[in-house]
PDB file of N, CA and C in Angstrom:
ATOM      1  N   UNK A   1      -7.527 -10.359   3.148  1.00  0.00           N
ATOM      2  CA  UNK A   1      -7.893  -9.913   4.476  1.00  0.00           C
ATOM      3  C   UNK A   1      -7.479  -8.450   4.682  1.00  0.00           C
ATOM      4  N   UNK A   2      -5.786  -8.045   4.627  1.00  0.00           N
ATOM      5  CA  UNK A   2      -5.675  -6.514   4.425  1.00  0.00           C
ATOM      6  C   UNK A   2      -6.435  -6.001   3.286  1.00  0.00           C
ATOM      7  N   UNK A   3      -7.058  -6.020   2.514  1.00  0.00           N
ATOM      8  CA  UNK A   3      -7.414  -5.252   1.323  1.00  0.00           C
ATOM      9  C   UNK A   3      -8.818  -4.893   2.005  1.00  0.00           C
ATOM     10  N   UNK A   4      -9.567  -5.709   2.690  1.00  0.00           N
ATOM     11  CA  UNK A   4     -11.083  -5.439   3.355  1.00  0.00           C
ATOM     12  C   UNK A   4     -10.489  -4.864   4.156  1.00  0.00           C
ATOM     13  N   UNK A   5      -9.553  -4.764   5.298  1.00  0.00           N
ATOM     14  CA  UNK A   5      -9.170  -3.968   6.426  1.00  0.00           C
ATOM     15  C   UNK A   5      -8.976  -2.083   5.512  1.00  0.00           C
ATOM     16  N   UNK A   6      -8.560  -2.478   4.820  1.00  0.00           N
ATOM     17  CA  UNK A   6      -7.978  -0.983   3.986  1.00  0.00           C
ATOM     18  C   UNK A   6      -9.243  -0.410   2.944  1.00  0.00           C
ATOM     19  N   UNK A   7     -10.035  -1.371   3.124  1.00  0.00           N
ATOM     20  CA  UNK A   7     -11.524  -0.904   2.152  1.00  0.00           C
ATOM     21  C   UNK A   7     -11.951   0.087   3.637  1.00  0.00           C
ATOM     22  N   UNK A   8     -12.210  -0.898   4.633  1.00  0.00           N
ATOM     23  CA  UNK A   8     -13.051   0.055   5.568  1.00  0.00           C
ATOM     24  C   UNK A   8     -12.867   1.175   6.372  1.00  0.00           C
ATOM     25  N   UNK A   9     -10.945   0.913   6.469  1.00  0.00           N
ATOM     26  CA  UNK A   9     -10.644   2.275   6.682  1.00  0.00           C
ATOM     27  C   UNK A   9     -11.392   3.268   5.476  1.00  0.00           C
ATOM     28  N   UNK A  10     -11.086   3.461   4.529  1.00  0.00           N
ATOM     29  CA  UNK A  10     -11.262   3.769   3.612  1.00  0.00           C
ATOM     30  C   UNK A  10     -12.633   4.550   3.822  1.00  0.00           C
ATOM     31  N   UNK A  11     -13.493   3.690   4.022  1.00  0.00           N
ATOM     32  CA  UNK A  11     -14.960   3.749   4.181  1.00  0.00           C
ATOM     33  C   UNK A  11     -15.092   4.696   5.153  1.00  0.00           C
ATOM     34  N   UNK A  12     -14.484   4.426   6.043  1.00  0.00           N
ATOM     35  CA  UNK A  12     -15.182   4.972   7.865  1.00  0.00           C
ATOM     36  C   UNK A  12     -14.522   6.569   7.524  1.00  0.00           C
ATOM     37  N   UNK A  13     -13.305   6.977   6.757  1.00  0.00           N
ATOM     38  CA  UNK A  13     -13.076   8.135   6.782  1.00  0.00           C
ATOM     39  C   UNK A  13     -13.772   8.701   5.609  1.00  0.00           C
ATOM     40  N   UNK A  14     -14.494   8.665   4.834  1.00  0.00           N
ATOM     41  CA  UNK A  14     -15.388   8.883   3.870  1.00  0.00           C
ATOM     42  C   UNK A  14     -16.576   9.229   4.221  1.00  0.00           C
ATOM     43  N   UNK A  15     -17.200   8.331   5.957  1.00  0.00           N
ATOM     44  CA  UNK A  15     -18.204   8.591   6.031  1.00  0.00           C
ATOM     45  C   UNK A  15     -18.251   9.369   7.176  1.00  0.00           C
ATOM     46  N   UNK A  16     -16.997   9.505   8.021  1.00  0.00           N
ATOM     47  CA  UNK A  16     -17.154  10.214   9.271  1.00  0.00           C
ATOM     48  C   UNK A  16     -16.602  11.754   8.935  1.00  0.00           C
ATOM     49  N   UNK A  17     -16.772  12.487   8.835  1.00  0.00           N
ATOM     50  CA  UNK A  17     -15.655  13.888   8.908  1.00  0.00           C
ATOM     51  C   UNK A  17     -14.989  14.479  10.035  1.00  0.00           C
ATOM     52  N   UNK A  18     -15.909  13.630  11.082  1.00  0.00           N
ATOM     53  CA  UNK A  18     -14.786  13.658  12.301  1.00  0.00           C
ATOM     54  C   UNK A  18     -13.645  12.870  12.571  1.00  0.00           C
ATOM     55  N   UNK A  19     -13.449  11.901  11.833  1.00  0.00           N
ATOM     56  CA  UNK A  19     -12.144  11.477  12.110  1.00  0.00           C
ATOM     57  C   UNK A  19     -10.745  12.018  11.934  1.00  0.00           C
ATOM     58  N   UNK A  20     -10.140  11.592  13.704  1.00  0.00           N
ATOM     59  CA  UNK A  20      -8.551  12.006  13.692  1.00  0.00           C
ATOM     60  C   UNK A  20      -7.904  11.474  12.626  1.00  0.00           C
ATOM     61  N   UNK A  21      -7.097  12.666  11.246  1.00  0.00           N
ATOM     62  CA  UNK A  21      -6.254  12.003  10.513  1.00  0.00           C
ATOM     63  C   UNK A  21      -5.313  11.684  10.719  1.00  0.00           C
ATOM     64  N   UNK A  22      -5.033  11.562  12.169  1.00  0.00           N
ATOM     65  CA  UNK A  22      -3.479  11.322  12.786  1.00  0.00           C
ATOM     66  C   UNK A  22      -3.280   9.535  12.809  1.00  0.00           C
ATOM     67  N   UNK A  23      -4.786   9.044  13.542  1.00  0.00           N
ATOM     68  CA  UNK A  23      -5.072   7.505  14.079  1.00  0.00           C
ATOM     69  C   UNK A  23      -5.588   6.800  12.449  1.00  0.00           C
ATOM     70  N   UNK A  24      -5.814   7.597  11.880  1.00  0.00           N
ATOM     71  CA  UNK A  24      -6.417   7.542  10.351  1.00  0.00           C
ATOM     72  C   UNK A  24      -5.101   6.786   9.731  1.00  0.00           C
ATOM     73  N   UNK A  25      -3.712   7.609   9.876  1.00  0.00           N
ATOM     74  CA  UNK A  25      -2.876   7.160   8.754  1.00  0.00           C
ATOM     75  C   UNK A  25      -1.957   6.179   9.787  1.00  0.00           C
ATOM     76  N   UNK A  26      -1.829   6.484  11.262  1.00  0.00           N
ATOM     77  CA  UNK A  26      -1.435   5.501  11.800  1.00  0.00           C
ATOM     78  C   UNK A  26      -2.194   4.008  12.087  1.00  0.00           C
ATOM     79  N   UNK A  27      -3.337   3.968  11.566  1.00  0.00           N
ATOM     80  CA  UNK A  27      -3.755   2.409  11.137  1.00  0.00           C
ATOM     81  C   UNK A  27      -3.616   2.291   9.298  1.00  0.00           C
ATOM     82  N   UNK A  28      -3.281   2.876   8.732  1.00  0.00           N
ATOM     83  CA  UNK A  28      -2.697   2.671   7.186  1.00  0.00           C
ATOM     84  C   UNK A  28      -1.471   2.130   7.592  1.00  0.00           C
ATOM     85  N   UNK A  29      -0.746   3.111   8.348  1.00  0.00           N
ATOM     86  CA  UNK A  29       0.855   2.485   7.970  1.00  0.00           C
ATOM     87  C   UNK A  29       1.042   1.367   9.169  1.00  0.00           C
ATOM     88  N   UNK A  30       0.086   0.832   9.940  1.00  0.00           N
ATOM     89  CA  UNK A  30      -0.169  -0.233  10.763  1.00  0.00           C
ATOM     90  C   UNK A  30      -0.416  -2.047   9.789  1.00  0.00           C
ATOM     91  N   UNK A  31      -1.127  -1.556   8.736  1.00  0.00           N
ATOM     92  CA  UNK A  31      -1.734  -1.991   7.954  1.00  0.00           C
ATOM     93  C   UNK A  31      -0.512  -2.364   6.880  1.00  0.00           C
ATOM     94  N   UNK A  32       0.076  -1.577   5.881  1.00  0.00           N
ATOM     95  CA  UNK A  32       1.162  -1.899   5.472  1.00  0.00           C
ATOM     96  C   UNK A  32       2.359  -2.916   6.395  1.00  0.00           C
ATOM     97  N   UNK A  33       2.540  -1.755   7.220  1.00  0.00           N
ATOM     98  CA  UNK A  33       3.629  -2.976   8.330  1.00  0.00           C
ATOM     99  C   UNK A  33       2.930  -4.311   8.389  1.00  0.00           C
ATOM    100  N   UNK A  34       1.829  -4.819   8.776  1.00  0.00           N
ATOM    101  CA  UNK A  34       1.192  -5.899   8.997  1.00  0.00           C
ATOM    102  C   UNK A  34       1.215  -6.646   7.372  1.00  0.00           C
ATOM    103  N   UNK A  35       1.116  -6.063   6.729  1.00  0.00           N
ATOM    104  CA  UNK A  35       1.215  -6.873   4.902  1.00  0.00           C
ATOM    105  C   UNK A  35       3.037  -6.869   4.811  1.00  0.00           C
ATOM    106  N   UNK A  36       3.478  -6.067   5.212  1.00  0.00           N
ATOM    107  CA  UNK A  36       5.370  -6.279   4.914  1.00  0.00           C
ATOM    108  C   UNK A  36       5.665  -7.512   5.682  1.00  0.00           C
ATOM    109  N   UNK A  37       5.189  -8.216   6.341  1.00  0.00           N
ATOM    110  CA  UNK A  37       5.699  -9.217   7.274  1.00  0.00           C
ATOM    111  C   UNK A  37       4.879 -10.628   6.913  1.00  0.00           C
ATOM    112  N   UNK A  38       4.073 -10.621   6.437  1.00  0.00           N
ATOM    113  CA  UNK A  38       3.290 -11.539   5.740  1.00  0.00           C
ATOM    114  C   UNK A  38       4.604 -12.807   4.904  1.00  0.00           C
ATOM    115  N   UNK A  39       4.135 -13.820   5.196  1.00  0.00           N
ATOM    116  CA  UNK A  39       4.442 -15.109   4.405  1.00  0.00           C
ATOM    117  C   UNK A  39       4.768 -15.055   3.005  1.00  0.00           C
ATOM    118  N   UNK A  40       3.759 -14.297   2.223  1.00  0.00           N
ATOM    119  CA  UNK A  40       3.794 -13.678   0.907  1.00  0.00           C
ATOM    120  C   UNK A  40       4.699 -12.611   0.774  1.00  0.00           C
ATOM    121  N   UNK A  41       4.867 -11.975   1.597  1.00  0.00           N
ATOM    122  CA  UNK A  41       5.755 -10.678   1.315  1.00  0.00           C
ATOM    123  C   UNK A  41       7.289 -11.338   1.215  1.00  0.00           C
ATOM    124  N   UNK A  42       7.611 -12.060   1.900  1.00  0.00           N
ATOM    125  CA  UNK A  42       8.946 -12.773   2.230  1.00  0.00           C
ATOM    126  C   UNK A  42       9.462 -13.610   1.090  1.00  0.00           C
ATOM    127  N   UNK A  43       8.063 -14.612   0.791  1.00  0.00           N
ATOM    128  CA  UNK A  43       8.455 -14.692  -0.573  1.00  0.00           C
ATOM    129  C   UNK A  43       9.002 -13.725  -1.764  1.00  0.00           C
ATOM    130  N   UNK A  44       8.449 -12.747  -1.983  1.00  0.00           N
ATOM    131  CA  UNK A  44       8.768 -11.881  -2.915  1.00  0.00           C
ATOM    132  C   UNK A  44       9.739 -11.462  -2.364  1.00  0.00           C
ATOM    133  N   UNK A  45      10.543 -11.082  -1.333  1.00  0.00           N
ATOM    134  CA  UNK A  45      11.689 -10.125  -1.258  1.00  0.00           C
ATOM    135  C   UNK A  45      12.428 -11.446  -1.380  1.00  0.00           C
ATOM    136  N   UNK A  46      12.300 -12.680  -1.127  1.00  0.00           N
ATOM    137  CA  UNK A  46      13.691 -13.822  -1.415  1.00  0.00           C
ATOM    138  C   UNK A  46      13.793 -13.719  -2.778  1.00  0.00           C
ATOM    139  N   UNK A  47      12.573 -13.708  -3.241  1.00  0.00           N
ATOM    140  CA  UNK A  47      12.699 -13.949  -5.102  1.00  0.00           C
ATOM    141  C   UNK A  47      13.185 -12.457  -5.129  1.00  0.00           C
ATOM    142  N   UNK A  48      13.491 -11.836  -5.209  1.00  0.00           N
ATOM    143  CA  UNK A  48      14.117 -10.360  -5.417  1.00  0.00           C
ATOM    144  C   UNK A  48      15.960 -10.419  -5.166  1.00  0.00           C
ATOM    145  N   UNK A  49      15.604 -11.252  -4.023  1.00  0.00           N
ATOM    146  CA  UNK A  49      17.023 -11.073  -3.576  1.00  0.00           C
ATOM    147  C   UNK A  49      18.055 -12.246  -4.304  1.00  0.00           C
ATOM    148  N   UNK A  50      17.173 -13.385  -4.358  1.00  0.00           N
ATOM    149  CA  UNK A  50      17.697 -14.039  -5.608  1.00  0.00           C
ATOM    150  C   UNK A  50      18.087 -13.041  -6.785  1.00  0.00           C
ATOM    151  N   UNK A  51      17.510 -12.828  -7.856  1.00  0.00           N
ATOM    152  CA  UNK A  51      17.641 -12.289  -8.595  1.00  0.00           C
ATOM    153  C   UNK A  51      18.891 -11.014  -8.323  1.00  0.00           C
ATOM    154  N   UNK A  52      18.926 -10.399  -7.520  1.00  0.00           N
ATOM    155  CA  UNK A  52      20.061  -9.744  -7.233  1.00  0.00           C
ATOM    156  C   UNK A  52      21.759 -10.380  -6.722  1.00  0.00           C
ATOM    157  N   UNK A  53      21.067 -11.221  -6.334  1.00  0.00           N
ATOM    158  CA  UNK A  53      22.521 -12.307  -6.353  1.00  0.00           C
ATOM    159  C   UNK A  53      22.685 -13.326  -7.364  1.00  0.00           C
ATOM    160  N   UNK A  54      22.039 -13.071  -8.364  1.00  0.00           N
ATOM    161  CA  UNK A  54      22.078 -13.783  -9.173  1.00  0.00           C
ATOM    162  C   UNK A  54      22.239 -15.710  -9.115  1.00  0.00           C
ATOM    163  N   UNK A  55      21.493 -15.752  -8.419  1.00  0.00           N
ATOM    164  CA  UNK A  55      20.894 -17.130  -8.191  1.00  0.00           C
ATOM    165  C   UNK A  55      19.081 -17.328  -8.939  1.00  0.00           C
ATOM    166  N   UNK A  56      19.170 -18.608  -9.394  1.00  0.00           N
ATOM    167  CA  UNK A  56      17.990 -18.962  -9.734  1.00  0.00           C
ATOM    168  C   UNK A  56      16.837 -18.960  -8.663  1.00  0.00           C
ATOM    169  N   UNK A  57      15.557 -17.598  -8.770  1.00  0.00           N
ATOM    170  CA  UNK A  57      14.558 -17.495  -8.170  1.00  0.00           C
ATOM    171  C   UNK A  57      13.492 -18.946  -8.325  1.00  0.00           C
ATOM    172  N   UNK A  58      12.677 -19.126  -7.759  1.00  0.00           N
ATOM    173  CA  UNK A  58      11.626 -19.864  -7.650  1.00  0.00           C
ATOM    174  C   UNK A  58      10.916 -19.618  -8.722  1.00  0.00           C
ATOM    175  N   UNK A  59      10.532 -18.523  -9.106  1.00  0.00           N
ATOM    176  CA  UNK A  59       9.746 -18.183 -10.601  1.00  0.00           C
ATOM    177  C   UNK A  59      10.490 -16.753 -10.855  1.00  0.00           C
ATOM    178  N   UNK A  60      10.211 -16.255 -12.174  1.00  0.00           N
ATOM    179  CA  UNK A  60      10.571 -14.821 -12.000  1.00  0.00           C
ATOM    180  C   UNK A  60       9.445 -13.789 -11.342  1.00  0.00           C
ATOM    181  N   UNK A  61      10.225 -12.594 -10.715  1.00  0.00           N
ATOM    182  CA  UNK A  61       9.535 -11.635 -10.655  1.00  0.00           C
ATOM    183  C   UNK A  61       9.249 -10.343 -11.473  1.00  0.00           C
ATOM    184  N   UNK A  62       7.974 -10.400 -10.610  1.00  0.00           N
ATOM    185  CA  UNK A  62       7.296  -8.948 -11.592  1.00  0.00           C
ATOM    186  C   UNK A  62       7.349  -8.067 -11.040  1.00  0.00           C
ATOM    187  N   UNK A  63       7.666  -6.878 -12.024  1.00  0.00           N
ATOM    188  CA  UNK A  63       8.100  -5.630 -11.765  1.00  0.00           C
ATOM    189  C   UNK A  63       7.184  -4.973 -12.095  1.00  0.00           C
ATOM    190  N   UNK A  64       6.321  -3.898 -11.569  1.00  0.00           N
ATOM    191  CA  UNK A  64       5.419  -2.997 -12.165  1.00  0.00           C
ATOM    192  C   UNK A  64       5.371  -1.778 -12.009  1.00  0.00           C
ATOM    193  N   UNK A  65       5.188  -0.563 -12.234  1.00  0.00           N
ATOM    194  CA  UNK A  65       5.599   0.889 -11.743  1.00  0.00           C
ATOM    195  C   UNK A  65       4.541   1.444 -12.481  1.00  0.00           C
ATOM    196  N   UNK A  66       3.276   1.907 -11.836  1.00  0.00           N
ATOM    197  CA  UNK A  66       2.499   2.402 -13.001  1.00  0.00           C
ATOM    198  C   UNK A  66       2.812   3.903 -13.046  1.00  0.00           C
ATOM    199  N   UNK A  67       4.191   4.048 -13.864  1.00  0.00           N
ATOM    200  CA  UNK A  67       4.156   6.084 -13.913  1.00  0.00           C
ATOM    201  C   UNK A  67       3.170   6.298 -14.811  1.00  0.00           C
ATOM    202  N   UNK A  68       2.992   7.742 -14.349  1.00  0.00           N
ATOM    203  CA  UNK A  68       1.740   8.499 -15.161  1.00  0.00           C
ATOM    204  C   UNK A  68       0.340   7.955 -14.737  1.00  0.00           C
ATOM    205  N   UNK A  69       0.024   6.530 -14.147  1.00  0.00           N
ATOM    206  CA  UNK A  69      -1.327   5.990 -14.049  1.00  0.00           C
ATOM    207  C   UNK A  69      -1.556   6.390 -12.460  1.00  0.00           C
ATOM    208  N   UNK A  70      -1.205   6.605 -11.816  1.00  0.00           N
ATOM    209  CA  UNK A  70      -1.738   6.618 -10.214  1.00  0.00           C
ATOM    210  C   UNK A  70      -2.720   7.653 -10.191  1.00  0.00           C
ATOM    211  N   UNK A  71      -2.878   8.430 -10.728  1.00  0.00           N
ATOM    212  CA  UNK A  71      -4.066   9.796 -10.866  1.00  0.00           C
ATOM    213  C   UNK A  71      -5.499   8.569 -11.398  1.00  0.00           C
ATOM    214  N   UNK A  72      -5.101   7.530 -11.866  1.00  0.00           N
ATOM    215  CA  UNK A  72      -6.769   6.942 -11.811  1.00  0.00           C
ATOM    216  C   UNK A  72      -6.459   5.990 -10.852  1.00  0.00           C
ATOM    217  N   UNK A  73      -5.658   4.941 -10.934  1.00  0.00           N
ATOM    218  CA  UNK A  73      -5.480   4.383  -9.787  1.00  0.00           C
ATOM    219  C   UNK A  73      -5.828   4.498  -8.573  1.00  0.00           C
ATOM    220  N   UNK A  74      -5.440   6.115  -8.082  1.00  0.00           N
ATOM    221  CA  UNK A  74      -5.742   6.623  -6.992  1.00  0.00           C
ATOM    222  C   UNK A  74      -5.938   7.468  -6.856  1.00  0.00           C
ATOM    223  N   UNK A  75      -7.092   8.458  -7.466  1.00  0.00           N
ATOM    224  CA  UNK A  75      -7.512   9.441  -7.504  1.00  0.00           C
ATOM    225  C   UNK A  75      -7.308   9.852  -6.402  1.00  0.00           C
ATOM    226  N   UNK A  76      -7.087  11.616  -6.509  1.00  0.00           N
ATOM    227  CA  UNK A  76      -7.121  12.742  -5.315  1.00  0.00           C
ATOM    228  C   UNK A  76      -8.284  12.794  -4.215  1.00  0.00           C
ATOM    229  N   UNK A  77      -9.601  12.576  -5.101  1.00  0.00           N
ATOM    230  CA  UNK A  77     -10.642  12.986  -4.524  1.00  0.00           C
ATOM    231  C   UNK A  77     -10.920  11.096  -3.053  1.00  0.00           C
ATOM    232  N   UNK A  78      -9.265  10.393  -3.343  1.00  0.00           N
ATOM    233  CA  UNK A  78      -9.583   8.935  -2.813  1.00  0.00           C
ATOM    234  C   UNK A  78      -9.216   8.834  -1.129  1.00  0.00           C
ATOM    235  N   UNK A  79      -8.257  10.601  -1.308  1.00  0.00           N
ATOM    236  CA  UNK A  79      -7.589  10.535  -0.252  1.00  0.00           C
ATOM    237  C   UNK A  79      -7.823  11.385   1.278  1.00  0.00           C
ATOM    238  N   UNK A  80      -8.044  10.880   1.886  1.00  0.00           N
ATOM    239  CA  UNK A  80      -8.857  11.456   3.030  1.00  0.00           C
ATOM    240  C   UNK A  80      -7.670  12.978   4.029  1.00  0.00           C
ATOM    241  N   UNK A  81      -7.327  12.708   4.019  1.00  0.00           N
ATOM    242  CA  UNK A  81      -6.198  13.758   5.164  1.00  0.00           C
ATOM    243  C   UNK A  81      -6.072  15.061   3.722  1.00  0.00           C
ATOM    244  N   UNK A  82      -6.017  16.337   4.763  1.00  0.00           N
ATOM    245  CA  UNK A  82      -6.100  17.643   3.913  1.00  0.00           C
ATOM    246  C   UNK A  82      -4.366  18.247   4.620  1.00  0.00           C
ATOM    247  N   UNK A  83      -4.113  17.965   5.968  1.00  0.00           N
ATOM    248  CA  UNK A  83      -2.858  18.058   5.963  1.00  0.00           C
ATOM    249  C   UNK A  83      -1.562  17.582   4.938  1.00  0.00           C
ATOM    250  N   UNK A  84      -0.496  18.353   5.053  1.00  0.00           N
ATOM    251  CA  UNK A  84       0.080  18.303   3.893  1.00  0.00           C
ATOM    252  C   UNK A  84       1.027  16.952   3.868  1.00  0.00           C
ATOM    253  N   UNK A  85       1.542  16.760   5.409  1.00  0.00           N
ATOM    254  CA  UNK A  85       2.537  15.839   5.768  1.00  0.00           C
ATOM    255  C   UNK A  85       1.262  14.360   5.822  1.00  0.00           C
ATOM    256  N   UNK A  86       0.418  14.559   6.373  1.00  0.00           N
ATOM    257  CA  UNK A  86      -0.748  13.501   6.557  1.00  0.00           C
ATOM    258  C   UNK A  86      -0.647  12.783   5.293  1.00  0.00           C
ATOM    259  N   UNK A  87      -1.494  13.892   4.180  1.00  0.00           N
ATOM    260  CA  UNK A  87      -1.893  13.854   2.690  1.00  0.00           C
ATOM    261  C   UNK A  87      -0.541  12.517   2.176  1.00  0.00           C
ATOM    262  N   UNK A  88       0.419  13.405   2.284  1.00  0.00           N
ATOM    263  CA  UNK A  88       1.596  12.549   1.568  1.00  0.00           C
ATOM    264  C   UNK A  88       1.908  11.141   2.279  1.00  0.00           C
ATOM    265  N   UNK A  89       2.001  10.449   3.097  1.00  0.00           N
ATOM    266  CA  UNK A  89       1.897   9.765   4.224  1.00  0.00           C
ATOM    267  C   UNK A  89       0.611   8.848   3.743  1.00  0.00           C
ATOM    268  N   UNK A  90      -0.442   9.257   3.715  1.00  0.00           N
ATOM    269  CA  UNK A  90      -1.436   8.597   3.237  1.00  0.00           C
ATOM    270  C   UNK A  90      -1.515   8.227   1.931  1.00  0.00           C
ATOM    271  N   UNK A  91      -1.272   9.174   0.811  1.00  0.00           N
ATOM    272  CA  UNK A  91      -0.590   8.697  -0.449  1.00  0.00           C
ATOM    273  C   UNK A  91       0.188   7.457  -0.753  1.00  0.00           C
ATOM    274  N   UNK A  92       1.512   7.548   0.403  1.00  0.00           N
ATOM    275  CA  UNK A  92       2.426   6.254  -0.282  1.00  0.00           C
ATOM    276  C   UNK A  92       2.114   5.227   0.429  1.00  0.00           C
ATOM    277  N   UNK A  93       0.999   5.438   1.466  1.00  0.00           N
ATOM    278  CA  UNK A  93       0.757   3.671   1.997  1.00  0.00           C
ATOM    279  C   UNK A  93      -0.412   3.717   0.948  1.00  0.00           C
ATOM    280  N   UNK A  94      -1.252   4.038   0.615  1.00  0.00           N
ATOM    281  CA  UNK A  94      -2.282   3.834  -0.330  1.00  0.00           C
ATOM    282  C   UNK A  94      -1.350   2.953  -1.412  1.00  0.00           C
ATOM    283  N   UNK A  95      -0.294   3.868  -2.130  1.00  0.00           N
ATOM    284  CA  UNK A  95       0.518   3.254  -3.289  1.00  0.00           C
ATOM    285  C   UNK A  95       1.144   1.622  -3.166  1.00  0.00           C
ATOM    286  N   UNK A  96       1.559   1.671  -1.879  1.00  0.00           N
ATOM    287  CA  UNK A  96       2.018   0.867  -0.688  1.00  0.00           C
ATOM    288  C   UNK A  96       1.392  -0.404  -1.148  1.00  0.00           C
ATOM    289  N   UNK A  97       0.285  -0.803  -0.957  1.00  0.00           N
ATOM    290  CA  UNK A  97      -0.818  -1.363  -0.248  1.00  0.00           C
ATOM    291  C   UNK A  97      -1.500  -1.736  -1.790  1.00  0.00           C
ATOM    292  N   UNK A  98      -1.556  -0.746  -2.515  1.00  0.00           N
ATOM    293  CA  UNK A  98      -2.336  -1.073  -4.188  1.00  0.00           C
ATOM    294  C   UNK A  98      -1.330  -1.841  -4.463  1.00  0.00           C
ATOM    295  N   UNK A  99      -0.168  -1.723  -4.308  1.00  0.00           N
ATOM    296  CA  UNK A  99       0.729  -2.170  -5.284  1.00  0.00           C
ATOM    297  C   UNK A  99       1.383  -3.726  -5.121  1.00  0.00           C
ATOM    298  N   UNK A 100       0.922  -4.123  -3.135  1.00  0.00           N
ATOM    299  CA  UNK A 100       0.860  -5.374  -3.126  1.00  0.00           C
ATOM    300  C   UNK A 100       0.063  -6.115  -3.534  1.00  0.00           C
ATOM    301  N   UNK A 101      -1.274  -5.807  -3.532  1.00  0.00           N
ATOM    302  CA  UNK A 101      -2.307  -6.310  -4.186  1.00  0.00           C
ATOM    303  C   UNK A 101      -2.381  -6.590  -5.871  1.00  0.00           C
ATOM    304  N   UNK A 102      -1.780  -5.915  -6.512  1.00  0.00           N
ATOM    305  CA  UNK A 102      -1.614  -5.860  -7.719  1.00  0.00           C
ATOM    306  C   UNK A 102      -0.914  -6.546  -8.651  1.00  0.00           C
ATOM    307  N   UNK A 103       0.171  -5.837  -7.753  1.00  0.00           N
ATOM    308  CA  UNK A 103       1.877  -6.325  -8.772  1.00  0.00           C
ATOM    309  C   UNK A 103       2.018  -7.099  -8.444  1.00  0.00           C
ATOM    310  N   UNK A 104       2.591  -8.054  -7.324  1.00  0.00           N
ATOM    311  CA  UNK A 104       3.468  -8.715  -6.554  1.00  0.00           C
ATOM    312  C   UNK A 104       3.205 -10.636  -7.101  1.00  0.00           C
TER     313      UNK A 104
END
């Protein structure tokens, strides 16, 4: 359900060039917050926190960090805001957001 919400952002600033990149990244990081609180998310931070207290998790977790890969992952040309603070902001919920979908 977030991943179509974050496709069409996606979309609508791709296709509009008038859009505010202000309301732009404040429904990204609306969007993240709304996936951090998720049923699924909770799971993974207990299984995390297991593992850090060294108690037996439910399954193990996966760890993933793609260094060096985010340039295809998430190409430059993916990211809508030309401001500098925006740009970056929009970057790590993008990373954010791929990386629940992915890794987790």
């Amino acid at each position: 359900m977030e991943k179509n919400k974050i496709n069409k952002l996606i979309e609508q600033a791709a296709k509009d060039p008038n859009l505010d990149e202000t309301s732009y990244v404040r429904d990204l990081a609306a969007t993240v917050h709304e996936i951090s609180h998720q049923e699924r998310m909770q799971r993974i931070k207990r299984r995390w926190q297991d593992v850090n207290e060294l108690t037996q998790p439910d399954r193990a977790p996966v760890w993933c960090k793609p260094i060096g890969c985010w340039e295809e992952l998430l190409p430059e040309s993916s990211l809508f805001c030309v401001e500098d603070l925006r740009h970056d902001i929009t970057e790590k919920c993008k990373r954010l957001t791929d990386s629940f979908f992915r890794f987790c």
